[in-house]
C-alpha atoms as a PDB file:
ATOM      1  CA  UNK A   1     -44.992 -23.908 -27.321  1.00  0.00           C
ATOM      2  CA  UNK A   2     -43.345 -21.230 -29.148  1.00  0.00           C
ATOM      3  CA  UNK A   3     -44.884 -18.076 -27.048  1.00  0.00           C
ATOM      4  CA  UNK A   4     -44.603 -20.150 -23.802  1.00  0.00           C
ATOM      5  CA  UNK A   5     -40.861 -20.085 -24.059  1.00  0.00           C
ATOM      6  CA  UNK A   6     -40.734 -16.538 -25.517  1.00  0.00           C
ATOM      7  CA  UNK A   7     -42.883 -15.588 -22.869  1.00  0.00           C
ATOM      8  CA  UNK A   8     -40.236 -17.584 -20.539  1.00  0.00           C
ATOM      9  CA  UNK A   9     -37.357 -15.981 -22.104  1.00  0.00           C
ATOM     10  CA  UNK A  10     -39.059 -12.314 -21.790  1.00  0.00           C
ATOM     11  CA  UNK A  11     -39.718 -13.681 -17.415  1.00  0.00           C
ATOM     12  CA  UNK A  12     -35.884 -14.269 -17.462  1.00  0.00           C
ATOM     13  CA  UNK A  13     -34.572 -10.921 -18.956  1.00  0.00           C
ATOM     14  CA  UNK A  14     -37.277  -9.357 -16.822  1.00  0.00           C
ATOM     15  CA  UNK A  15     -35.830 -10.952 -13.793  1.00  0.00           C
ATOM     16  CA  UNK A  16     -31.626  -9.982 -14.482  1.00  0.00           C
ATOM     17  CA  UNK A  17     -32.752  -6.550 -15.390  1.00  0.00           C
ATOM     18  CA  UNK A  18     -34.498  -6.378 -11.475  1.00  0.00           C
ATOM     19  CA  UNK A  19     -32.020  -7.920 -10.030  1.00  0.00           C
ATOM     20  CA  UNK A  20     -28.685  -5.939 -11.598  1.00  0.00           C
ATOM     21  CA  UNK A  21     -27.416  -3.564  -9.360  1.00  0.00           C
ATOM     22  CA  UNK A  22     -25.424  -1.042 -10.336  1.00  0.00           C
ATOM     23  CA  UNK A  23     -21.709  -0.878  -9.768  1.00  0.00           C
ATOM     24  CA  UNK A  24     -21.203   2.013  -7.340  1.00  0.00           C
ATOM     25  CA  UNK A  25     -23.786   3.119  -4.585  1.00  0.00           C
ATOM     26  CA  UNK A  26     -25.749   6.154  -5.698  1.00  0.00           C
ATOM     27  CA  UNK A  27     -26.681   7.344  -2.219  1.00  0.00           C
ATOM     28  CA  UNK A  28     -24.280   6.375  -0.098  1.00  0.00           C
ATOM     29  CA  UNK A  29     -24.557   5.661   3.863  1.00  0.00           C
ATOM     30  CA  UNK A  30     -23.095   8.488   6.190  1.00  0.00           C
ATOM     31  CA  UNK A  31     -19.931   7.553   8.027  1.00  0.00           C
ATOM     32  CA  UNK A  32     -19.640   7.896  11.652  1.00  0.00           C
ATOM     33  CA  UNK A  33     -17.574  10.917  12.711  1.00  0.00           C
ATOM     34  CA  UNK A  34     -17.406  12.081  16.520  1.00  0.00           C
ATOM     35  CA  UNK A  35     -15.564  15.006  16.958  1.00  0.00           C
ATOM     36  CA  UNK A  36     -14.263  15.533  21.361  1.00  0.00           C
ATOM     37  CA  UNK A  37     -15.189  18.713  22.665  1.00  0.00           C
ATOM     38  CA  UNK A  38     -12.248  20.303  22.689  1.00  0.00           C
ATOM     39  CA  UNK A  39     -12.154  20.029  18.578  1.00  0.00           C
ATOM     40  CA  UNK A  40     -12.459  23.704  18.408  1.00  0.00           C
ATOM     41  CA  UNK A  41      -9.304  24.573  20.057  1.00  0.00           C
ATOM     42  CA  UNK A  42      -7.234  21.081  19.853  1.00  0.00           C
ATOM     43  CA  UNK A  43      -6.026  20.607  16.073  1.00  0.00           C
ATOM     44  CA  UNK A  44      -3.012  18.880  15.862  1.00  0.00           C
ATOM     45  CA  UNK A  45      -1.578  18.874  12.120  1.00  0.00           C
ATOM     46  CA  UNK A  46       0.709  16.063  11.374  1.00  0.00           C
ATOM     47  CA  UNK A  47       2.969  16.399   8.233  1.00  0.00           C
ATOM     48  CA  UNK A  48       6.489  14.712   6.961  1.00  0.00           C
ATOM     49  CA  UNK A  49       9.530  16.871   6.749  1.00  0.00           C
ATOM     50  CA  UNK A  50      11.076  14.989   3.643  1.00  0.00           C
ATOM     51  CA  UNK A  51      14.233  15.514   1.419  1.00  0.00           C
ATOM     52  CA  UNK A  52      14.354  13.166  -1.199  1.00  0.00           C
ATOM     53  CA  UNK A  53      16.396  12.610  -4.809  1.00  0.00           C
ATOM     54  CA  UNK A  54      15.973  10.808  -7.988  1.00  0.00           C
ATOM     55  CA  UNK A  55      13.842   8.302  -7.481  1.00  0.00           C
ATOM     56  CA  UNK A  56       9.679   7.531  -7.920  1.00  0.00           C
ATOM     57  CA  UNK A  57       8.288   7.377  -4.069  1.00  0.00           C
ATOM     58  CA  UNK A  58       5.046   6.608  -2.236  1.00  0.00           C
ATOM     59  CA  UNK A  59       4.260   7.834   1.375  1.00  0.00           C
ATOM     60  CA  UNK A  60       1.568   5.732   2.760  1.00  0.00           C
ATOM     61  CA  UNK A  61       0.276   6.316   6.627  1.00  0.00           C
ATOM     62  CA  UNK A  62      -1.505   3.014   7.699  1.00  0.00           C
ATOM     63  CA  UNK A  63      -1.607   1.832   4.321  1.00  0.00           C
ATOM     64  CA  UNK A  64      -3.601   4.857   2.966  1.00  0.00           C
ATOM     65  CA  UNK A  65      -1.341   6.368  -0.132  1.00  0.00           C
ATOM     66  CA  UNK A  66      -0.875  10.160   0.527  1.00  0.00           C
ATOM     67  CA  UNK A  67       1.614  11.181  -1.390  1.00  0.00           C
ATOM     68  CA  UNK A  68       3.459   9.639  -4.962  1.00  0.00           C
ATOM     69  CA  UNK A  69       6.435  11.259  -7.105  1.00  0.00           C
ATOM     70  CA  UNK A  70       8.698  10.574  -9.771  1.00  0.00           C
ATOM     71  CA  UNK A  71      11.727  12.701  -8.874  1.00  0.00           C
ATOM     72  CA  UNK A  72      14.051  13.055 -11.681  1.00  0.00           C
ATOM     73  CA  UNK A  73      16.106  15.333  -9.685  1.00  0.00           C
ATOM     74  CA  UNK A  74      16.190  16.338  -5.867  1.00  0.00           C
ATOM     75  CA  UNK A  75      13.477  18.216  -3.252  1.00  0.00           C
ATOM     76  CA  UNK A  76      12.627  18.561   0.025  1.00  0.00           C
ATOM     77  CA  UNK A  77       8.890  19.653   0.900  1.00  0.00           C
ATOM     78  CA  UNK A  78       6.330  18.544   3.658  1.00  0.00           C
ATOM     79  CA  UNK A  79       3.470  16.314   3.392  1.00  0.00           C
ATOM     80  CA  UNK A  80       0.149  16.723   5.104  1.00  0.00           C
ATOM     81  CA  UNK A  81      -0.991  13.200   6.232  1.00  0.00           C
ATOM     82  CA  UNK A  82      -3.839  13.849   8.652  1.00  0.00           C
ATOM     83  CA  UNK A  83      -6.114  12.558   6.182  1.00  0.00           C
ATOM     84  CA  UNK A  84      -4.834   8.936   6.969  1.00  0.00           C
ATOM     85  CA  UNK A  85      -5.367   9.601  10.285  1.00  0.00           C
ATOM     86  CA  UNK A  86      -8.711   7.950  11.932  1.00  0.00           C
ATOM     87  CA  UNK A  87      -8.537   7.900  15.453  1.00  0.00           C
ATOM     88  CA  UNK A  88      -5.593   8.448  17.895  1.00  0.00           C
ATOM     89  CA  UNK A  89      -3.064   5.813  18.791  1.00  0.00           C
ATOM     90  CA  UNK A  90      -0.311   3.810  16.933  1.00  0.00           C
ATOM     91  CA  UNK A  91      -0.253   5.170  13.116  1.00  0.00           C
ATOM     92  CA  UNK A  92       1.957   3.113  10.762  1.00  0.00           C
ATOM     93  CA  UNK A  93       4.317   5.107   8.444  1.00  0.00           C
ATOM     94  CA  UNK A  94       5.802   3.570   4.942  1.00  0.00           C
ATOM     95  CA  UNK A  95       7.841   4.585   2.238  1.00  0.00           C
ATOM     96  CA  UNK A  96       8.312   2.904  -0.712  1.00  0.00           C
ATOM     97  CA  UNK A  97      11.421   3.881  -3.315  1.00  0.00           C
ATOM     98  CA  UNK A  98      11.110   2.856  -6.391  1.00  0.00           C
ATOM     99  CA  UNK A  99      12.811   3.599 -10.435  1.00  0.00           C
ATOM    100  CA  UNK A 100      12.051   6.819 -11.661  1.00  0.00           C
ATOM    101  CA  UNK A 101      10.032   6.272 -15.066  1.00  0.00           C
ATOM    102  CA  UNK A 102      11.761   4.818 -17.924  1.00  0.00           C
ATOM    103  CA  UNK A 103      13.916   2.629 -15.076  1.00  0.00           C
ATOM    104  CA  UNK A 104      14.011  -0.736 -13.892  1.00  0.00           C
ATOM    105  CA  UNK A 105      16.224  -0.456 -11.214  1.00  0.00           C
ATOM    106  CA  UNK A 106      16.818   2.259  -8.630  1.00  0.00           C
ATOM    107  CA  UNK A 107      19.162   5.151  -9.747  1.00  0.00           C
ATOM    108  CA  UNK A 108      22.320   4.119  -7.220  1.00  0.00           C
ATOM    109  CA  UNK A 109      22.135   8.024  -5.671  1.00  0.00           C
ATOM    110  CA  UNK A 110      18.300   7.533  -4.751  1.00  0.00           C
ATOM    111  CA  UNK A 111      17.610   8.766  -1.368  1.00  0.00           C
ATOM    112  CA  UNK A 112      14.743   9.474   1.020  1.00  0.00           C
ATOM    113  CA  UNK A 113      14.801  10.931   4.521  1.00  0.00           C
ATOM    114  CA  UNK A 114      12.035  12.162   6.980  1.00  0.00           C
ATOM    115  CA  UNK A 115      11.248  13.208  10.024  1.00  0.00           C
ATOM    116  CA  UNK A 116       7.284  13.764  11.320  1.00  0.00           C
ATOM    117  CA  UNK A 117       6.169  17.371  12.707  1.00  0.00           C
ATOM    118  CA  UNK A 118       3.358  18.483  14.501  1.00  0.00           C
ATOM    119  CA  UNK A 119       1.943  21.950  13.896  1.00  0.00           C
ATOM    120  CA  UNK A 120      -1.315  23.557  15.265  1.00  0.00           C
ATOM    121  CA  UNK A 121      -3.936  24.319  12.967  1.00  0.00           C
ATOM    122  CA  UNK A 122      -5.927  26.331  15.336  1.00  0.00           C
ATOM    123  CA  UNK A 123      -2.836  29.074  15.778  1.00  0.00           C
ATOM    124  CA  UNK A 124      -2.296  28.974  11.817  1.00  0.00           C
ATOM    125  CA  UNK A 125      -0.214  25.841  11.757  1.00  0.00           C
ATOM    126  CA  UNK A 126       2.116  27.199  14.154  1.00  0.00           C
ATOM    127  CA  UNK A 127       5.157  24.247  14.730  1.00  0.00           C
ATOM    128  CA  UNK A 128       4.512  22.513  17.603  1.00  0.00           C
ATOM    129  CA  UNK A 129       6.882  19.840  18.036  1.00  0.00           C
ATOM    130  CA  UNK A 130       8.967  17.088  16.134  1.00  0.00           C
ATOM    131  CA  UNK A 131       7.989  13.763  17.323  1.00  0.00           C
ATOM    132  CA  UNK A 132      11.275  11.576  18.353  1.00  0.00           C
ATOM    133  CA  UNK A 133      13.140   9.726  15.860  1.00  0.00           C
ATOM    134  CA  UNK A 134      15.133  10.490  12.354  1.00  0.00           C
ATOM    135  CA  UNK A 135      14.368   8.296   9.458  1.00  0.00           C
ATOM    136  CA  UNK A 136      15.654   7.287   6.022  1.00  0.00           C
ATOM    137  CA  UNK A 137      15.261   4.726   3.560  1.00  0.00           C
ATOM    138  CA  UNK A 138      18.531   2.283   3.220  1.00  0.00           C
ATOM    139  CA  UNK A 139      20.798   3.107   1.000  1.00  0.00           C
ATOM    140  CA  UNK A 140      20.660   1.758  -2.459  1.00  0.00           C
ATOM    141  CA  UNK A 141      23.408  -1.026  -2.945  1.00  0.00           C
ATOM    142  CA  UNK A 142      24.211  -0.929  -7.023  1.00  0.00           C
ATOM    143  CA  UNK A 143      25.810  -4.431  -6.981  1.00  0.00           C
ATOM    144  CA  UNK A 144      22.360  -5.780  -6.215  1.00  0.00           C
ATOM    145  CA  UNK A 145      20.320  -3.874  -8.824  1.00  0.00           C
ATOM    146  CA  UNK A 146      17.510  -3.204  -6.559  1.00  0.00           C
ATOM    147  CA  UNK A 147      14.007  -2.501  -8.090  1.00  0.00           C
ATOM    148  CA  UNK A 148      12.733  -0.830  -5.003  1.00  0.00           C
ATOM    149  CA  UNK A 149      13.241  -0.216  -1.234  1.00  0.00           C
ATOM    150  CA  UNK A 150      10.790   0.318   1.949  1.00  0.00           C
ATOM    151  CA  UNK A 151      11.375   1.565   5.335  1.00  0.00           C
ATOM    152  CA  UNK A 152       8.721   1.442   8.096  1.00  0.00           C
ATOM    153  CA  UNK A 153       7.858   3.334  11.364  1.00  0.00           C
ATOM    154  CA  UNK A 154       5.006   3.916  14.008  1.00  0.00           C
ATOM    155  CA  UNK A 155       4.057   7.082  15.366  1.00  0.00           C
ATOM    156  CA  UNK A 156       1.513   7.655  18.566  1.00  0.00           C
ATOM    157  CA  UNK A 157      -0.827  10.753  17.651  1.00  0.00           C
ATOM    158  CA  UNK A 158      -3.495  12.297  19.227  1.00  0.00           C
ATOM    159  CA  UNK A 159      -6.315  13.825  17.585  1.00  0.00           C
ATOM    160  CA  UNK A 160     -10.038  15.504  18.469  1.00  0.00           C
ATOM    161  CA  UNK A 161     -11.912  13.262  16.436  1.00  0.00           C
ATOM    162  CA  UNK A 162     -12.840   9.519  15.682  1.00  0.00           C
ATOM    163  CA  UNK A 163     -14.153   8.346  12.205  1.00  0.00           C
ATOM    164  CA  UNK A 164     -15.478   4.952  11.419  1.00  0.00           C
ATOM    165  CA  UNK A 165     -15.308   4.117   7.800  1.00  0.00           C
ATOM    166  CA  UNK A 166     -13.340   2.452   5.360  1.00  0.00           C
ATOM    167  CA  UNK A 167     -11.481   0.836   8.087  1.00  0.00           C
ATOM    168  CA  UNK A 168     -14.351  -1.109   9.142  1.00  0.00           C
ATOM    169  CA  UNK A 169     -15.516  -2.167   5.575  1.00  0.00           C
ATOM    170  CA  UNK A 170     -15.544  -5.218   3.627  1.00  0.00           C
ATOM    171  CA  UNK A 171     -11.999  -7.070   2.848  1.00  0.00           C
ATOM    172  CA  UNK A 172     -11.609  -6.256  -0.745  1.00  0.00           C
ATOM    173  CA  UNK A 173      -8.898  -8.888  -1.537  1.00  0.00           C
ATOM    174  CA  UNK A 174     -11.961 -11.349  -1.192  1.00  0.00           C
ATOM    175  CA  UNK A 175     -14.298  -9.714  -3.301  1.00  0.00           C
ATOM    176  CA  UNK A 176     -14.428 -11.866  -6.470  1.00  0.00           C
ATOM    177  CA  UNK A 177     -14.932  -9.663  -9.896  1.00  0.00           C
ATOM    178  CA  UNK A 178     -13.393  -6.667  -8.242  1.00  0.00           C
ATOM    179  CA  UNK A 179     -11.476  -5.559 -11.380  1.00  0.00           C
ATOM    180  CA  UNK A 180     -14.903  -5.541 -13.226  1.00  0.00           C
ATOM    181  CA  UNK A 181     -16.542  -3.807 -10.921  1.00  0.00           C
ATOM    182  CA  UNK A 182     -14.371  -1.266 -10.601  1.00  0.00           C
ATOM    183  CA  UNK A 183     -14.362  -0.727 -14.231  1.00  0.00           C
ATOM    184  CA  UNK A 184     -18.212   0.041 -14.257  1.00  0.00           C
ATOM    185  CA  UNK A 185     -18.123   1.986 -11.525  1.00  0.00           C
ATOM    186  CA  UNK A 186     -15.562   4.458 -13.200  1.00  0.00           C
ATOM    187  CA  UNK A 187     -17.154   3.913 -15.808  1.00  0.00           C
ATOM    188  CA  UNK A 188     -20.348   5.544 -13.963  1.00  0.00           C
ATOM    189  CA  UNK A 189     -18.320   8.324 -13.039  1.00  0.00           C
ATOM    190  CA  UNK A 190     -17.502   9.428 -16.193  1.00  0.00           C
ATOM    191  CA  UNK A 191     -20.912   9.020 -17.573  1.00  0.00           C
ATOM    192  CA  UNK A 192     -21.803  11.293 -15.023  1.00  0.00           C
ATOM    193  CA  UNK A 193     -19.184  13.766 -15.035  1.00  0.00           C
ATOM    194  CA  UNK A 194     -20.623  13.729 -19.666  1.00  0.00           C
ATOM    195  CA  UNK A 195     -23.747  14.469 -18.761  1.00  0.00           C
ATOM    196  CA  UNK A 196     -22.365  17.030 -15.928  1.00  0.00           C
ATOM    197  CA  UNK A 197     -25.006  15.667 -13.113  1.00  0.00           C
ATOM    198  CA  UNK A 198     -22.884  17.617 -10.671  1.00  0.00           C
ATOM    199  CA  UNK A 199     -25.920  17.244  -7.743  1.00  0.00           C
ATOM    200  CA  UNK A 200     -25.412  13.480  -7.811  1.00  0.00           C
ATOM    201  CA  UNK A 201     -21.196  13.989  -7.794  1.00  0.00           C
ATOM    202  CA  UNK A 202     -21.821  15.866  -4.546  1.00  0.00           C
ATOM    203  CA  UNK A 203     -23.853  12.924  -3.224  1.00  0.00           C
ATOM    204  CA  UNK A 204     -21.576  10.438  -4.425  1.00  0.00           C
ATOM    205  CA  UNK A 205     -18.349  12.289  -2.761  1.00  0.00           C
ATOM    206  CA  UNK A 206     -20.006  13.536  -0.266  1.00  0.00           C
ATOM    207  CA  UNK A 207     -18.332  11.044   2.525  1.00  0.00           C
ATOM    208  CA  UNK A 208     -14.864  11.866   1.306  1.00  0.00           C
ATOM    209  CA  UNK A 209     -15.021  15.500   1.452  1.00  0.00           C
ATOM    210  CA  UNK A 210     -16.436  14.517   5.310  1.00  0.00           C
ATOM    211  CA  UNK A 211     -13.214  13.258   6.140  1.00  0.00           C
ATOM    212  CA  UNK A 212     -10.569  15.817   4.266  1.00  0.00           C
ATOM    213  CA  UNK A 213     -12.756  18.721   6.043  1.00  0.00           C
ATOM    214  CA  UNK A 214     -12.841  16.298   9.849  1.00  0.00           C
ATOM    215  CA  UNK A 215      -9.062  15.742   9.638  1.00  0.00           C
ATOM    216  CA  UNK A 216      -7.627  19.118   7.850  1.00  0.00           C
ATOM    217  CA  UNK A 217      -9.848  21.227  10.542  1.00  0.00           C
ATOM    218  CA  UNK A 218     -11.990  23.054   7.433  1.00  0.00           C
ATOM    219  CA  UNK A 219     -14.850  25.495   8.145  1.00  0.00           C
ATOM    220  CA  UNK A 220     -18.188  25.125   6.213  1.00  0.00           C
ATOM    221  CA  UNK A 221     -16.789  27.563   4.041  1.00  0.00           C
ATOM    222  CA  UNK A 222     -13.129  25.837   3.422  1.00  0.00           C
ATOM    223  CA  UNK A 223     -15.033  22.907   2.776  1.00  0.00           C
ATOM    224  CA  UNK A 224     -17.821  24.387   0.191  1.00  0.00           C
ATOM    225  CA  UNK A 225     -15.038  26.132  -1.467  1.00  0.00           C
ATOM    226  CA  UNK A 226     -13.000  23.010  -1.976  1.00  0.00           C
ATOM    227  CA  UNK A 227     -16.640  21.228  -3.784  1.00  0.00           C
ATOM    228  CA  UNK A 228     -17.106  24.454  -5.530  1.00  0.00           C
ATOM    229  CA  UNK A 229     -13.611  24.766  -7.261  1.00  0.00           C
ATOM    230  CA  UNK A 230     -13.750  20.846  -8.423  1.00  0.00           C
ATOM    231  CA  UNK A 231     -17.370  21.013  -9.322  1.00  0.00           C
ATOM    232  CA  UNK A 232     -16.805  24.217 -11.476  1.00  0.00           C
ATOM    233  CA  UNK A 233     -14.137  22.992 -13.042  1.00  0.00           C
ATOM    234  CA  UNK A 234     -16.564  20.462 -14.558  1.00  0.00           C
ATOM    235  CA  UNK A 235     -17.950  23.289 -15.520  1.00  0.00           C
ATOM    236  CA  UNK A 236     -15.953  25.095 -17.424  1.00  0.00           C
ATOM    237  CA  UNK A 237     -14.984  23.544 -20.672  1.00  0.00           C
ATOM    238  CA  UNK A 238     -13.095  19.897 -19.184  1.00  0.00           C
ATOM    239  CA  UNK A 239     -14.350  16.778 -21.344  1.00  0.00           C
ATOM    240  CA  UNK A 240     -13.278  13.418 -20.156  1.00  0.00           C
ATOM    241  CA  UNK A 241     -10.687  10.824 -21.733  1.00  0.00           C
ATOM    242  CA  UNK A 242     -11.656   7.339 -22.153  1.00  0.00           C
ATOM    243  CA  UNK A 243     -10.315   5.379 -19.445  1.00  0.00           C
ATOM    244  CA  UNK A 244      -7.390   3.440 -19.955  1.00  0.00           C
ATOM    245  CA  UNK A 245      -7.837  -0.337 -21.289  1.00  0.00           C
ATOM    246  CA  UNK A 246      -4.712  -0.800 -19.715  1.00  0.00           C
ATOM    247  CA  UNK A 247      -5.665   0.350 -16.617  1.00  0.00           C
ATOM    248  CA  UNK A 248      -4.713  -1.799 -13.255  1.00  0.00           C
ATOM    249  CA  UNK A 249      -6.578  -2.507 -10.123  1.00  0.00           C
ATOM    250  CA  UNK A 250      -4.832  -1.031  -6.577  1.00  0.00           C
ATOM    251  CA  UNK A 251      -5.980  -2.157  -3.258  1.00  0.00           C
ATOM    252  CA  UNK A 252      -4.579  -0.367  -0.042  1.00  0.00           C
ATOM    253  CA  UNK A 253      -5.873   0.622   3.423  1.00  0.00           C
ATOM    254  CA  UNK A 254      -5.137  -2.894   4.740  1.00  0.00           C
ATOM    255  CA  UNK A 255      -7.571  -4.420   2.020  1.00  0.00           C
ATOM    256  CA  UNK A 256     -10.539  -2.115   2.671  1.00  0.00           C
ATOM    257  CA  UNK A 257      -9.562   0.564  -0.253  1.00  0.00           C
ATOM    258  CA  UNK A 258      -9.491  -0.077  -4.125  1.00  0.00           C
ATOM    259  CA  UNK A 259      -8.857   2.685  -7.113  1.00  0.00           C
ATOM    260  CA  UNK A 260      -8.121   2.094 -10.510  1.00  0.00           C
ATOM    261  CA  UNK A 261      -4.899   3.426 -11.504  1.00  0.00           C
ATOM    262  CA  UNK A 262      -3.105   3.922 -14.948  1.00  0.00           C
ATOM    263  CA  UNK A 263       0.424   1.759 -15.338  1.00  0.00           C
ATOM    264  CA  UNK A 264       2.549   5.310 -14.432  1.00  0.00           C
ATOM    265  CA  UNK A 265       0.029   5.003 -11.224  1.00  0.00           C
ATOM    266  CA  UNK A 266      -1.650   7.989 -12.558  1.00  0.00           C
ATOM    267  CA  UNK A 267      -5.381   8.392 -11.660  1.00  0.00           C
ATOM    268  CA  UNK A 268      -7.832   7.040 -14.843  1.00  0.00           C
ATOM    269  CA  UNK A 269     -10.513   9.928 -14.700  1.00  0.00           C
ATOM    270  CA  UNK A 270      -9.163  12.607 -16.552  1.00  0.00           C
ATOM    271  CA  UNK A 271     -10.635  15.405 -18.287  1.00  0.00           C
ATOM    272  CA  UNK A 272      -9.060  18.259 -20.353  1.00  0.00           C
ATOM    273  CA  UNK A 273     -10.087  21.571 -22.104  1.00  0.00           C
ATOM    274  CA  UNK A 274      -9.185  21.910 -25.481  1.00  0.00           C
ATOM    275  CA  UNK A 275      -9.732  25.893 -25.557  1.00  0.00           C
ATOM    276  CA  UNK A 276      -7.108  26.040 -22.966  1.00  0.00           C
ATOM    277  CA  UNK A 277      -4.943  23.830 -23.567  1.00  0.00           C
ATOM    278  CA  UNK A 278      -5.288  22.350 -20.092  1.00  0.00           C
ATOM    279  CA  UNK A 279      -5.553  18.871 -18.232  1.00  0.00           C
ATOM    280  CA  UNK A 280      -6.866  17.796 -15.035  1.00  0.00           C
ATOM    281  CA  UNK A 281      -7.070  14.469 -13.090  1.00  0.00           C
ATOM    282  CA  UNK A 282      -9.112  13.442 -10.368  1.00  0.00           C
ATOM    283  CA  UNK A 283      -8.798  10.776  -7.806  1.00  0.00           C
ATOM    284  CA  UNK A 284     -11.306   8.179  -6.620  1.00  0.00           C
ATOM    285  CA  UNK A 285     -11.212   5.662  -4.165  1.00  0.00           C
ATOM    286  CA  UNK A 286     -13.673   2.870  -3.690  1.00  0.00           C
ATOM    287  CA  UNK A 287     -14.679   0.522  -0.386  1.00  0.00           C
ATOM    288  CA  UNK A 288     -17.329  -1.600   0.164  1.00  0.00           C
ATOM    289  CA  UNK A 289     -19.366  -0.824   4.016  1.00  0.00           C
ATOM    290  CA  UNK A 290     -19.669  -4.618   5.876  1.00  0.00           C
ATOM    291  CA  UNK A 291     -23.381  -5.946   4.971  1.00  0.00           C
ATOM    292  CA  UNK A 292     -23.441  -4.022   1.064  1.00  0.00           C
ATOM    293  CA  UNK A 293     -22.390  -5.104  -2.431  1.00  0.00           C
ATOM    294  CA  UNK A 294     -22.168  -1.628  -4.020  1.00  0.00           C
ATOM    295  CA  UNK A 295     -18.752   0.539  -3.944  1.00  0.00           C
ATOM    296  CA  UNK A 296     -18.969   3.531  -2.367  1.00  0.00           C
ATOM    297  CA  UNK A 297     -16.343   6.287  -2.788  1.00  0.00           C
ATOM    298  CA  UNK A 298     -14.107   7.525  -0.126  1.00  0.00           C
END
């Protein structure tokens, strides 16, 4: 009776260990890009002429983060946001003001204005145009002790090229476990990036740096430079931090995106070299393709 149920016991184990999968997809499934023929010579580059002043902001564009600061004191700068951008048609602006660190409630001089450009990346982002329309965030009211303020807008753009991914992936908000799974998949990562496995990083990112060289316009050689500098980085003397305990789950793109993020909203995979006195961070976001189980990064 005894060996029958260790022998039972060993058939169970046997069976979880088959049936585990692992947290994050190890060969990922190609996205669908079409690029229209006049890609070549058509590059419109779409960036946000911002000023902004003492306050912590995020710029999303269709609910895709592009952009975060904590702004102790005032700047004005541009933002490239073509990466949010998909497909042509309605795109969906936000910006969210919120207490610089150490605050609870926005600083009552916080401010936040924009306007959207166009530029041409095939003439060496030549300006183009300014699209219509003026915007700023409200202006903070002290007597109400406001903990954060939004403004929204919608833009038309046109662009060369049409990529299906995360956009057409699974809900995330109705994935149950997502915090764990999360967790082992960064986890995974930095196992990864310890044993420096850099062929299967390439695999593994492979889809994202598809879409930053689709929407920025790279050549072959922008884009192997950009894998090159990251990858040898890796290389050269960066050892990774444990990953905070504390560390929260953030779920964007209209549900289909998920990263971990540290409390500050700081990215949980970083690495730094001793000998040079130097940190890095670097960011990874998750969805789940419609029919799979596994995150993939994007």
């Amino acid at each position: 009776m005894k060996k029958i149920s260790l022998l039972l016991l060993s058939a169970i184990f046997l069976s979880l260990g088959c049936n585990a999968q692992n947290p994050i997809s190890l060969n990922p499934a190609p996205i669908k890009v079409e690029k229209k023929a006049d890609y070549a010579t058509v590059q419109p580059y779409y960036q946000i002429d911002f000023s902004a002043a003492l306050c912590m902001f995020e710029v999303r564009v269709n609910d895709v983060l592009v952009f975060t600061l904590d702004l102790p004191g005032q700047a004005s700068s541009t933002i490239p946001i073509n990466s949010a951008i998909l497909q042509s048609g309605k795109q969906q602006i936000s910006i969210k003001m919120l207490p610089m660190s150490g605050q609870k409630i926005l600083n009552p001089n916080a401010t936040f204005q924009y306007s959207i450009k166009v530029y041409d990346a095939a003439k060496n982002l030549d300006f183009k145009e300014q699209l219509p329309g003026e915007y700023a965030v409200e202006k903070v009211n002290p007597a109400k002790k406001q903990a954060s303020l939004s403004q929204t807008a919608s833009f038309n753009a046109e662009v060369p090229y049409n990529i299906s991914a995360y956009q057409n992936g699974t809900d995330l908000k109705s994935v149950s476990g997502l915090n764990d799974k999360l967790r082992q998949a960064y986890q995974k990562l930095s196992e990864l990036i310890a044993k420096g496995d850099l062929e299967q990083l390439k695999k593994l990112i492979a889809n994202r740096e598809q879409v930053a060289a689709v929407t920025m316009y790279l050549s072959k050689e922008e884009t192997d430079g950009r894998m090159k500098s990251m990858l040898g980085d890796l290389k050269s003397g960066f050892m990774m931090l444990p990953i905070p305990p504390n560390a929260q789950v953030k779920i964007f793109g209209n549900g289909k995106i998920a990263s971990m993020v540290t409390p500050q909203g700081g990215s949980v995979i970083k690495l730094r070299n001793e000998k040079a006195q130097e940190e890095m961070e670097l960011e990874f976001t998750f969805y789940i393709p419609q029919g799979k189980t596994e995150l993939e990064i994007i």
